[in-house]
C-alpha atoms as a PDB file:
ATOM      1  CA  UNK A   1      37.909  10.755  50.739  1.00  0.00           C
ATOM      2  CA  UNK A   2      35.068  11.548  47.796  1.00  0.00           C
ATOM      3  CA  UNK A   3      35.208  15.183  48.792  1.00  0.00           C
ATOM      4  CA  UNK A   4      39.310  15.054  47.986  1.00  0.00           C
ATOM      5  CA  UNK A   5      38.584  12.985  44.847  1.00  0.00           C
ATOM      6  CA  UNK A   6      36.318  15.889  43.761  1.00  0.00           C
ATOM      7  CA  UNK A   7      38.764  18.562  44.822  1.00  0.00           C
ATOM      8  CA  UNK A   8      41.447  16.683  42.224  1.00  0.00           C
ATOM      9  CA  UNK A   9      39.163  16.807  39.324  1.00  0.00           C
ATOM     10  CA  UNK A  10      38.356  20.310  39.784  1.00  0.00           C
ATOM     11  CA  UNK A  11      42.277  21.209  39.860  1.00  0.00           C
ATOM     12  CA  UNK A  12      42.914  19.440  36.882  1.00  0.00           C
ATOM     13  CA  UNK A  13      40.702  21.256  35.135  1.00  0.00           C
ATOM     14  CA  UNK A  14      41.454  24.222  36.153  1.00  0.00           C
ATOM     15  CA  UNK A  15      44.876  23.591  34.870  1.00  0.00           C
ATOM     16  CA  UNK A  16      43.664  22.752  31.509  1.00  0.00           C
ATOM     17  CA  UNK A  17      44.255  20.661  28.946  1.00  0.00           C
ATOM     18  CA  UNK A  18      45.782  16.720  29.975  1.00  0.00           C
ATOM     19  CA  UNK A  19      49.237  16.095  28.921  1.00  0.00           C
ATOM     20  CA  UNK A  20      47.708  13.695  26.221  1.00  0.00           C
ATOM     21  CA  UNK A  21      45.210  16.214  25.007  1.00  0.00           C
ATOM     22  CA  UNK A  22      47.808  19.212  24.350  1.00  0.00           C
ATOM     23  CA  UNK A  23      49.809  19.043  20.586  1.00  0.00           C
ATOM     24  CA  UNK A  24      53.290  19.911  21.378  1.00  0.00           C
ATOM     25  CA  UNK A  25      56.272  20.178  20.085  1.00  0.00           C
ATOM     26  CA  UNK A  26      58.245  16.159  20.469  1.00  0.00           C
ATOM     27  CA  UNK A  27      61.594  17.677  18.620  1.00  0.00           C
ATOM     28  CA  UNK A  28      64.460  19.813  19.727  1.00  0.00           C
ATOM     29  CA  UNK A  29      65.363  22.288  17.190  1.00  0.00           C
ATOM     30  CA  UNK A  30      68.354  20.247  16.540  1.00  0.00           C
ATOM     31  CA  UNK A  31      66.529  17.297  15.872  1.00  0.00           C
ATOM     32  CA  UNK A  32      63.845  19.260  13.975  1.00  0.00           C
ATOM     33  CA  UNK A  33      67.036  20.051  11.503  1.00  0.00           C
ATOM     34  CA  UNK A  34      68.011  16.401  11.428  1.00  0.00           C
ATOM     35  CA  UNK A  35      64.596  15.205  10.475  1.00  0.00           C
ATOM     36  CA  UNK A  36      63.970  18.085   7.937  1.00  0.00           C
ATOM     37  CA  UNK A  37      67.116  17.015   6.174  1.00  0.00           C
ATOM     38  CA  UNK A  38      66.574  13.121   6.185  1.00  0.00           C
ATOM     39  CA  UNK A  39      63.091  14.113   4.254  1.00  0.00           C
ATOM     40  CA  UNK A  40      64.726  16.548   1.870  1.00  0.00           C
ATOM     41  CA  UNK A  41      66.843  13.998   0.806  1.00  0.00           C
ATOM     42  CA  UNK A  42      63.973  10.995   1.186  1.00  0.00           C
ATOM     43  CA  UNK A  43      61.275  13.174  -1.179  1.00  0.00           C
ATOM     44  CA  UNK A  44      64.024  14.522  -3.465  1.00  0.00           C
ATOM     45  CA  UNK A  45      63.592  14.070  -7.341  1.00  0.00           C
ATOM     46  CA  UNK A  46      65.148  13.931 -10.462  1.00  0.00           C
ATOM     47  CA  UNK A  47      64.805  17.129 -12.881  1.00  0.00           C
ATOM     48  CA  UNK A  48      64.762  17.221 -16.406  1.00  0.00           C
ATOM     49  CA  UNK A  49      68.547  17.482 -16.777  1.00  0.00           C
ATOM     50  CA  UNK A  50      68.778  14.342 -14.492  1.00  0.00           C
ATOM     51  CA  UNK A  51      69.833  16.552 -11.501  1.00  0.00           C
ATOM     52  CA  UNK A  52      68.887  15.604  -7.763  1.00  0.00           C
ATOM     53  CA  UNK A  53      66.506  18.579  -7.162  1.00  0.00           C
ATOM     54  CA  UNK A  54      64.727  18.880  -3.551  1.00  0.00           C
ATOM     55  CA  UNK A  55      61.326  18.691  -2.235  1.00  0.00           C
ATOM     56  CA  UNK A  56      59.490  21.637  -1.787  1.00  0.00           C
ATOM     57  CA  UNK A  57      59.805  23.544   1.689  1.00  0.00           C
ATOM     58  CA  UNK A  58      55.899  22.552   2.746  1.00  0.00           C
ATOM     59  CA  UNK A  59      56.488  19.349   1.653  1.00  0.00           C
ATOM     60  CA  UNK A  60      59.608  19.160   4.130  1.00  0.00           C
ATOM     61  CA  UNK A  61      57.543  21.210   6.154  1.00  0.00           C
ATOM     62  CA  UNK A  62      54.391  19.042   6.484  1.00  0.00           C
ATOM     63  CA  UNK A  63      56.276  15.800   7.159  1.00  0.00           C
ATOM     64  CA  UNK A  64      58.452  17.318   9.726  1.00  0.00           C
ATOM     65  CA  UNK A  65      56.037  18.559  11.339  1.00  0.00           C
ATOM     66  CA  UNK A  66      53.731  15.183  11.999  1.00  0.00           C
ATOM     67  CA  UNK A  67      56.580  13.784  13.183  1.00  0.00           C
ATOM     68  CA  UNK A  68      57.271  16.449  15.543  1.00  0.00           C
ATOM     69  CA  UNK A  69      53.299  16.365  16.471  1.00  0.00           C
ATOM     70  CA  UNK A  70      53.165  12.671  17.128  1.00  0.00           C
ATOM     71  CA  UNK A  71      56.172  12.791  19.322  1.00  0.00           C
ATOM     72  CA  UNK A  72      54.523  15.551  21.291  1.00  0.00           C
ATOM     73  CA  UNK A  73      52.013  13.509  22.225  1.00  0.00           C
ATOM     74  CA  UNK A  74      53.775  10.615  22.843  1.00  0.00           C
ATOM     75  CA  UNK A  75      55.820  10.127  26.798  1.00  0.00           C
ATOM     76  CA  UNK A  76      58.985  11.770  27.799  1.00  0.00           C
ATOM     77  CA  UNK A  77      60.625   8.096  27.083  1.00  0.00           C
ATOM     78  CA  UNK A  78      59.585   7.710  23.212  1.00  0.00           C
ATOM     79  CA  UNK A  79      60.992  11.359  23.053  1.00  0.00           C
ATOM     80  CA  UNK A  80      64.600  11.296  24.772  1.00  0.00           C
ATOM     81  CA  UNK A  81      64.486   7.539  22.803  1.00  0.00           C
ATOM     82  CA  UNK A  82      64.253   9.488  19.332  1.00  0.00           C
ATOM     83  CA  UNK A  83      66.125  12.133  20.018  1.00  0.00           C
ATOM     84  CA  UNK A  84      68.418   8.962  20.385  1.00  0.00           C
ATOM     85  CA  UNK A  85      67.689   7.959  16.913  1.00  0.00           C
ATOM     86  CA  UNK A  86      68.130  11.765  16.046  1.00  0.00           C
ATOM     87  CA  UNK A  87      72.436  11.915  16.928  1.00  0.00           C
ATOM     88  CA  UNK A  88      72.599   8.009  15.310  1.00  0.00           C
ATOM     89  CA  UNK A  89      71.186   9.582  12.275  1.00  0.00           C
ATOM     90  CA  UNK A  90      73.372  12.918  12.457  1.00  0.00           C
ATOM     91  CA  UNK A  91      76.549  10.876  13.449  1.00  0.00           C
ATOM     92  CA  UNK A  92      76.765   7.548  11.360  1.00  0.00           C
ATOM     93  CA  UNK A  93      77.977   8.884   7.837  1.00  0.00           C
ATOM     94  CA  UNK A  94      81.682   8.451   9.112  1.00  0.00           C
ATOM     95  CA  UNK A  95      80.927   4.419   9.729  1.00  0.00           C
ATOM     96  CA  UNK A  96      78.392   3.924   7.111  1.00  0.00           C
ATOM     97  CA  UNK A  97      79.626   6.133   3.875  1.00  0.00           C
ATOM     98  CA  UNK A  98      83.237   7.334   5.284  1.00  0.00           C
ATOM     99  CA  UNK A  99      81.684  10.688   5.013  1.00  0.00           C
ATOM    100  CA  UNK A 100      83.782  13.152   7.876  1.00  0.00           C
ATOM    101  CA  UNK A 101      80.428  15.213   7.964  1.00  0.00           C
ATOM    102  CA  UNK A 102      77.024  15.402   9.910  1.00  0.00           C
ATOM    103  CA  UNK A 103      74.529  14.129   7.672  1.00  0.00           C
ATOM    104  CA  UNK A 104      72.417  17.486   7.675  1.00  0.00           C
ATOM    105  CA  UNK A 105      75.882  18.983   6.143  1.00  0.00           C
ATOM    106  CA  UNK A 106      76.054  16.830   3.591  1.00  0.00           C
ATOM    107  CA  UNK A 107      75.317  17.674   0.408  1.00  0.00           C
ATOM    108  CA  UNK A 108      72.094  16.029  -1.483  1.00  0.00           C
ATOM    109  CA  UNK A 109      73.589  13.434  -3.154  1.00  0.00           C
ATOM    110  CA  UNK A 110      75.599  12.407  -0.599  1.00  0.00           C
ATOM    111  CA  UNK A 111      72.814  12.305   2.192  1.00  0.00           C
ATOM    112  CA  UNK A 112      70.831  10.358  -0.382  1.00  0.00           C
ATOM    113  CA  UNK A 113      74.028   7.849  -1.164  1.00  0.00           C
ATOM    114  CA  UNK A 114      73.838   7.879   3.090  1.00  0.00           C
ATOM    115  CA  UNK A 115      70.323   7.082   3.254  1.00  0.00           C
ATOM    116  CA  UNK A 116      69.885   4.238   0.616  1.00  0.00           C
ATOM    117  CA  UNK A 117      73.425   3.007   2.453  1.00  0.00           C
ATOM    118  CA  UNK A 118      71.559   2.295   5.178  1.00  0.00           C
ATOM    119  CA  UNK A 119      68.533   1.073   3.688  1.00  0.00           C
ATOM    120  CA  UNK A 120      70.207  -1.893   2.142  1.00  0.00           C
ATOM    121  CA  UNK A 121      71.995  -2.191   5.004  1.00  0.00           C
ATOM    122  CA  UNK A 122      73.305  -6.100   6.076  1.00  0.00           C
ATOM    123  CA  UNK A 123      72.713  -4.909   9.476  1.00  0.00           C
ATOM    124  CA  UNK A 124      68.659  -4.422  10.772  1.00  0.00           C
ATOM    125  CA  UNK A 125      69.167  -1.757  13.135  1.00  0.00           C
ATOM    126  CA  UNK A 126      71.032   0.610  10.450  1.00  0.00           C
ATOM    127  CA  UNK A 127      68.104  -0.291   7.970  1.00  0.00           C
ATOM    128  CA  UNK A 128      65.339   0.224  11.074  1.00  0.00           C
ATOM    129  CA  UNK A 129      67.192   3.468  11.792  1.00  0.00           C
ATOM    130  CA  UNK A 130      66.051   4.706   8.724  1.00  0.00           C
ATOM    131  CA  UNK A 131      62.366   3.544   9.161  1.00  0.00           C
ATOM    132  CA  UNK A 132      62.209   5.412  11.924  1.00  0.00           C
ATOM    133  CA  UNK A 133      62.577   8.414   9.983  1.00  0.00           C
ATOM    134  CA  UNK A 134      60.990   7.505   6.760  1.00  0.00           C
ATOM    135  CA  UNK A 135      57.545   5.718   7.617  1.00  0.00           C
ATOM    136  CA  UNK A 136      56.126   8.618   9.657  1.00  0.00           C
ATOM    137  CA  UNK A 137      57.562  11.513   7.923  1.00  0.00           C
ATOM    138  CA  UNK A 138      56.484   9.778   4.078  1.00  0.00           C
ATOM    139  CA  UNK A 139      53.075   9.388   4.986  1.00  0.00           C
ATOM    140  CA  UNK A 140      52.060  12.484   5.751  1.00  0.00           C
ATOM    141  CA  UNK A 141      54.351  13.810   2.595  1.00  0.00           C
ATOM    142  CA  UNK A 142      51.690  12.023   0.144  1.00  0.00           C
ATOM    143  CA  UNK A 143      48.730  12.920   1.924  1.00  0.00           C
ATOM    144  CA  UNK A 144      48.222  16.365   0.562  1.00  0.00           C
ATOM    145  CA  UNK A 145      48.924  18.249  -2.828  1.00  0.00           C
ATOM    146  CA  UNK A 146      51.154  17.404  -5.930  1.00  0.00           C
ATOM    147  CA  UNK A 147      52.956  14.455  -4.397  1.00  0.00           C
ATOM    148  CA  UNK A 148      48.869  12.944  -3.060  1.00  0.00           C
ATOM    149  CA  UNK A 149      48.345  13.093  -7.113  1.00  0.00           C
ATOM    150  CA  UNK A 150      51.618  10.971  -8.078  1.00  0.00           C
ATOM    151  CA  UNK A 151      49.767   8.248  -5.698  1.00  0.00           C
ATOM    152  CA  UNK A 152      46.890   7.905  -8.222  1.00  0.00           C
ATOM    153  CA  UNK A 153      44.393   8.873  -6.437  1.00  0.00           C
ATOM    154  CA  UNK A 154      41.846  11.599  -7.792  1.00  0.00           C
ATOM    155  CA  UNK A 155      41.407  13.743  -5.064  1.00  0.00           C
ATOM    156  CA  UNK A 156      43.108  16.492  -3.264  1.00  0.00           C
ATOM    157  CA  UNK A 157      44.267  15.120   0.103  1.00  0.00           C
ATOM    158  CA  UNK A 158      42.748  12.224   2.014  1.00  0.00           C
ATOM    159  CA  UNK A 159      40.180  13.842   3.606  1.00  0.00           C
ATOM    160  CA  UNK A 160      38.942  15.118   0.426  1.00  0.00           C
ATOM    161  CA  UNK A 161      35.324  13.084  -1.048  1.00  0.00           C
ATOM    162  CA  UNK A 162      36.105  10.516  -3.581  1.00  0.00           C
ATOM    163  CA  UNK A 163      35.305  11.491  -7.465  1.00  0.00           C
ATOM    164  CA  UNK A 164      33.595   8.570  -8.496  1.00  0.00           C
ATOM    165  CA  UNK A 165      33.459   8.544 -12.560  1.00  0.00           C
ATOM    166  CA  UNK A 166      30.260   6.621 -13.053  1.00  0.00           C
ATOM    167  CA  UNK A 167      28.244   9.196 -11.519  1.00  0.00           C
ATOM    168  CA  UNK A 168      28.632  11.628 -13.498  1.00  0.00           C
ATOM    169  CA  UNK A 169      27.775  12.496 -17.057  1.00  0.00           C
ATOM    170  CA  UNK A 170      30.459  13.784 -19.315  1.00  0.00           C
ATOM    171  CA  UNK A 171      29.985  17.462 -20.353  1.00  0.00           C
ATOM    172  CA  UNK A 172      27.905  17.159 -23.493  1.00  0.00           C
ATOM    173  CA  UNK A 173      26.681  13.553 -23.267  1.00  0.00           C
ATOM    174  CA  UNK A 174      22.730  12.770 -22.723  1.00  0.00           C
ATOM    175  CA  UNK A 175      21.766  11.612 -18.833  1.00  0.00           C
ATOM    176  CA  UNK A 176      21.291   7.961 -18.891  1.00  0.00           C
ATOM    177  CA  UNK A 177      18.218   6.440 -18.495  1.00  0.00           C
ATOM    178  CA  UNK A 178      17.131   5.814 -14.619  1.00  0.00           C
ATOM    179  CA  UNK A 179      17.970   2.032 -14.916  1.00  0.00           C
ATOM    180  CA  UNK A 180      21.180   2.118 -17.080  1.00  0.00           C
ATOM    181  CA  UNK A 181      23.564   4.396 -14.470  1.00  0.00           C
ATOM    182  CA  UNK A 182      22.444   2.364 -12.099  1.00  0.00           C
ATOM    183  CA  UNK A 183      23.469  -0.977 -13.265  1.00  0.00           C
ATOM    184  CA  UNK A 184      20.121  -2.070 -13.430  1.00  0.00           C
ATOM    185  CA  UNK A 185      18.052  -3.987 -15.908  1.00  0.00           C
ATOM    186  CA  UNK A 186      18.104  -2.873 -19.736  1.00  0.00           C
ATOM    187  CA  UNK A 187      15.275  -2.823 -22.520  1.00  0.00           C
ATOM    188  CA  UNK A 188      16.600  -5.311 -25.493  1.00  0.00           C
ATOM    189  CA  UNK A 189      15.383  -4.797 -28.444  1.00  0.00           C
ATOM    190  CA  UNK A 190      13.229  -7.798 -29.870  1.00  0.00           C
ATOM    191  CA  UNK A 191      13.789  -9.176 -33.431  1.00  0.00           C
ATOM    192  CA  UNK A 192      10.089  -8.972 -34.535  1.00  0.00           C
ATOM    193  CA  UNK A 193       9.799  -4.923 -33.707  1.00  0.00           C
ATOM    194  CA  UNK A 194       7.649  -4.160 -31.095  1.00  0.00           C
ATOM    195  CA  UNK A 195       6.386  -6.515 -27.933  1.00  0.00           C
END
């Protein structure tokens, strides 16, 4: 019985990597398109002439693609569940806009009249259709580049060290003394001169 046991664990590795450990792909290319135009019309913006203009491609790109990494690793039941959530999100314009269009052939506007349709939905499960979509494809959309910045944060992406301001001198400006940038105790002057 141990030798079999043994036997197992040298077969799995020689087949490599555990189902768990491997990224892979969690969307179809059809849902792929689905989710890639639910965030172009999520991270859209206004340009200076008021116009809906869209997201850049890596920003579509990059929250696309966590989804589609997080679903790869997740079982064969969250998958065929959100491809589920995929053809709801493709196939409701009709009953929630009167739209006679797939949402990823709607125009901009229109997907984004769709979207906040649903978000203000009466019913949950049109609103939680939507945060299926939004929560993990947003997230990773503001972790990186121009749209990390409109957070407020002062560094490049999460990962990225903090800038703390108080650390550092301004270009120009004398180094404090060794107990001033610190916090730390300073010398008053007295009111009869020296001590």
């Amino acid at each position: 019985m141990q030798e079999n046991a043994g036997e197992g664990a040298r077969e799995r590795a020689a087949r490599g990597f555990d189902r768990l450990d491997r990224p892979g792909r969690g969307l179809s290319p059809w849902a792929r398109r689905v989710a890639w135009s639910a965030a172009e019309a999520m991270l859209c913006d206004e340009d200076a002439r008021g116009e809906l203009a869209p997201p850049g491609a890596e920003v579509c790109e990059r929250a696309v693609a966590a989804l589609d990494l997080s679903l790869g690793q997740a079982s064969p039941e969250t998958r065929r569940g959100f491809a589920l959530l995929a053809a709801c999100l493709e196939l409701l314009p009709l009953f929630v806009i009167g739209a006679f269009s797939r949402m990823s052939r709607l125009s901009l506007d229109r997907r984004l009249a769709y979207l906040e349709a649903l978000e203000s939905s009466r019913s949950g499960l049109l609103a939680m259709l939507l945060v299926a979509f939004k929560v993990p494809m947003c997230i990773p959309a503001f972790e990186e580049g121009a749209e990390f910045a409109l957070t407020g944060l002062d560094r490049e992406s999460t990962a990225a060290r903090r800038r703390l301001p108080g650390l550092r001198p301004a270009a120009g400006a004398p180094a404090a003394p060794p107990g001033e940038a610190d916090g730390g105790p300073r010398a008053q002057p007295t009111a009869g001169g020296d001590a």
